[in-house]
Protein backbone atom coordinates (compact mmCIF):
# COMPACT_ATOMS: atom_id res chain seq x y z
CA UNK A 1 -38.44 54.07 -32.49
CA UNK A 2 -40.12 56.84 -30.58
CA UNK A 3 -38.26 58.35 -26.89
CA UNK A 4 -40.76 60.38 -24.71
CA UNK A 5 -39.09 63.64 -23.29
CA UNK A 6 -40.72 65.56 -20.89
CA UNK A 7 -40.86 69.38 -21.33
CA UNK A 8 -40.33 69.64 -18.12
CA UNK A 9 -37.41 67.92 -16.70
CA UNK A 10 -38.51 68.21 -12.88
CA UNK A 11 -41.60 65.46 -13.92
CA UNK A 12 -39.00 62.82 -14.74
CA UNK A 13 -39.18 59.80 -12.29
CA UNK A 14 -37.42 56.66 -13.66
CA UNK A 15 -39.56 53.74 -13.07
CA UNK A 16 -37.95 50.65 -11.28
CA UNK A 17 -40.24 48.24 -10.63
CA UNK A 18 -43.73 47.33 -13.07
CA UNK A 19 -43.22 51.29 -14.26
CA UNK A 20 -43.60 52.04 -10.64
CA UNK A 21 -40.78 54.97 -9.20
CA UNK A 22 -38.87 53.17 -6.22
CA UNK A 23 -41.21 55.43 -3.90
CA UNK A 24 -44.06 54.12 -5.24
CA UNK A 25 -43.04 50.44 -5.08
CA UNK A 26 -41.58 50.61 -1.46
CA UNK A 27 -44.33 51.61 -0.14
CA UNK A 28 -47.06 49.61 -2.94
CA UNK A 29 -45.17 46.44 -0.84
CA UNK A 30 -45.20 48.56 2.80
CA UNK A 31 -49.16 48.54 1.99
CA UNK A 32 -49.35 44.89 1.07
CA UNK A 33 -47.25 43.68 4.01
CA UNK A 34 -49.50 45.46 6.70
CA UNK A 35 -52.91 44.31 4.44
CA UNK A 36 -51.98 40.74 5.27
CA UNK A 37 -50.66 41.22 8.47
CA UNK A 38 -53.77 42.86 9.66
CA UNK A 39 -55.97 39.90 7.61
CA UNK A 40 -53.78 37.63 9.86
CA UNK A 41 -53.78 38.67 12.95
CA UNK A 42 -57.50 40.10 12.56
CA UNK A 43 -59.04 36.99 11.25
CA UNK A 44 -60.46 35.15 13.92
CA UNK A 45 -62.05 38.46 15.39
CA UNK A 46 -64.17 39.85 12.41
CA UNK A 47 -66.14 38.60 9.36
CA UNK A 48 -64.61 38.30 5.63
CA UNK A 49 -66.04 41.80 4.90
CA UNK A 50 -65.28 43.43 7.58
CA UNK A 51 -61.71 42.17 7.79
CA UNK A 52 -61.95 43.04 3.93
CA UNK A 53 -62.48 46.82 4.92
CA UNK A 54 -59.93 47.31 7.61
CA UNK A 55 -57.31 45.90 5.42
CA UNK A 56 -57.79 48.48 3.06
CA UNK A 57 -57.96 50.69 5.72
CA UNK A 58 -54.85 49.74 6.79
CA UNK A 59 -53.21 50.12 3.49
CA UNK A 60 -54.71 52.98 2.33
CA UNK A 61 -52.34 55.50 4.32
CA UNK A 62 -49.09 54.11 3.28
CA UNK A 63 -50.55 53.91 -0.65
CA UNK A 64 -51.24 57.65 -0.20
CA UNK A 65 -47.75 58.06 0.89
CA UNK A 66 -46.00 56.37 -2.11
CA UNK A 67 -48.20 58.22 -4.93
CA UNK A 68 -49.31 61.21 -3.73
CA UNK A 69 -48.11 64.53 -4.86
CA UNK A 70 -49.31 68.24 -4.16
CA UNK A 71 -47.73 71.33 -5.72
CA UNK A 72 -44.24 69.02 -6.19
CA UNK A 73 -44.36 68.33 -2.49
CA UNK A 74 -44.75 64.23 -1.79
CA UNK A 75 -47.30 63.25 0.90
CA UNK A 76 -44.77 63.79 4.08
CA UNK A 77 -43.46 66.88 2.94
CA UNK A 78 -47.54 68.43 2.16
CA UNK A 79 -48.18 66.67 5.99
CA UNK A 80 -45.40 68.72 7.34
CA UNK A 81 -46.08 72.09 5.75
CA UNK A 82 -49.96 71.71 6.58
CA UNK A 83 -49.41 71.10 10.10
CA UNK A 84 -46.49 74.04 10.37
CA UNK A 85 -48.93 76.70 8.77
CA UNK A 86 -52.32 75.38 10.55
CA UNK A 87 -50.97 74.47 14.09
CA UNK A 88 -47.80 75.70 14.56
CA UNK A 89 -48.13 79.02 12.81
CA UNK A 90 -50.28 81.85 14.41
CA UNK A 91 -53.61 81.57 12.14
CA UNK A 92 -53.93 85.87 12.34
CA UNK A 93 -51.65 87.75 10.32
CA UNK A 94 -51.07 91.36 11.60
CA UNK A 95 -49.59 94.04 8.77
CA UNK A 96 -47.83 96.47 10.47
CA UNK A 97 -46.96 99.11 7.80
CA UNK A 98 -43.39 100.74 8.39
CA UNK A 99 -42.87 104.29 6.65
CA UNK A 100 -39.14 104.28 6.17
CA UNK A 101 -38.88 107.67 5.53
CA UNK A 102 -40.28 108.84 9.05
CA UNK A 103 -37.54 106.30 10.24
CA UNK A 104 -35.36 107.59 8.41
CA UNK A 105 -35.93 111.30 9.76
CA UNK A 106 -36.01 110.13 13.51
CA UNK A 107 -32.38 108.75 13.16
CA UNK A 108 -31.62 112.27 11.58
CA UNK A 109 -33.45 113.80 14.15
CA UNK A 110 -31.42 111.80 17.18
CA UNK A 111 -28.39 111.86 15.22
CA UNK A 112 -28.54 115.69 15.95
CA UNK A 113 -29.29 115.64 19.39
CA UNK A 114 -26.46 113.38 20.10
CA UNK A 115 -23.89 115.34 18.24
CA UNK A 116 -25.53 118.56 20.14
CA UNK A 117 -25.11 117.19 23.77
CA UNK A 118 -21.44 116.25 22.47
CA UNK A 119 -20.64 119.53 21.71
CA UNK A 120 -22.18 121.17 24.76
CA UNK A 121 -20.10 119.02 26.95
CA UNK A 122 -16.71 120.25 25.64
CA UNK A 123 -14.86 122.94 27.32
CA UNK A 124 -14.86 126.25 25.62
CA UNK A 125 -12.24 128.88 25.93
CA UNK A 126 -13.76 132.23 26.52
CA UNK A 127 -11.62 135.22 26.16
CA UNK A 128 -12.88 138.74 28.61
CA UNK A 129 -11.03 141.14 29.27
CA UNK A 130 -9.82 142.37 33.27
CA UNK A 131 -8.41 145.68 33.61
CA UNK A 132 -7.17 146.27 29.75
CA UNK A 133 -6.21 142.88 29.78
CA UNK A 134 -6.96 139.27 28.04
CA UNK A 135 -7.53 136.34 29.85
CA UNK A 136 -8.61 133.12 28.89
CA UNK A 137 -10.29 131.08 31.05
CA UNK A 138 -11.80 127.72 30.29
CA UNK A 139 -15.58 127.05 31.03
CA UNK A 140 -18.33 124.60 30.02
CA UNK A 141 -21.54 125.37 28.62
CA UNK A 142 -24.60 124.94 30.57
CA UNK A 143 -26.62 121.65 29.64
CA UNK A 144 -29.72 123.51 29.97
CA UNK A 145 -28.64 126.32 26.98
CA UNK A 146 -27.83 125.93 23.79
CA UNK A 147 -25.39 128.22 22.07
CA UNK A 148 -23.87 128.22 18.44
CA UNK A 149 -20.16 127.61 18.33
């Protein structure tokens, strides 16, 4: 007795129906039912070929749906992701290059600005001296200079 194991687990479908997957036999019988339908209700309107051709016409799409797979992706899923990345996606990518180390020096750079205008706003005692004497006064710095404290 011989078992067949995949080497890759992912490719295992269990078959259901005449070694068909259940995908592939719901919609083998999806494209059966709408081949006669459209035989039946098509018949008195076209010739035996012709009604030969659009019933595999009509077929054809839900066949590709049950057995078709790209990159792992079944029929619906490819459908989706084609019409995401060709319609609904912008087609023309832009690159935009970001140097994080210039960012990183701006915030440095505004980081000290802000902590400058903080420290120019507080009030600064100033000591002079009147007559032999200390006084203190309080006073703010000018906006407009800078000065070490």
């Amino acid at each position: 007795m011989e078992v067949k194991i995949n080497r890759e687990i992912r490719q295992y479908t269990e078959s259901i129906f005449f070694g068909l997957s259940m995908r592939q036999f719901i919609f083998s019988c999806l494209a059966c039912v709408i081949a006669v339908l459209l035989y039946f209700i098509l018949r008195p309107y076209f010739g035996i070929e012709t009604l030969s051709w659009v019933c595999i016409l009509g077929a054809a799409p839900f066949a590709v749906l049950g057995f078709v797979t790209y990159n792992g992706m079944t029929a619906e899923k490819f459908i989706y992701a084609w019409i995401k990345s060709e319609i609904l996606m912008p087609k023309k990518l832009m690159f935009k290059p970001t140097n994080l180390y210039d960012e990183m020096l701006k915030n440095i750079e505004n980081n000290k600005k802000i902590d400058s205008k903080n420290k120019k706003k507080h009030k600064l005692k100033k000591a002079r001296k009147v007559d032999n004497k200390v006084i203190e006064e309080e006073t703010k710095v000018d906006e407009n200079t800078e000065q070490d404290i």
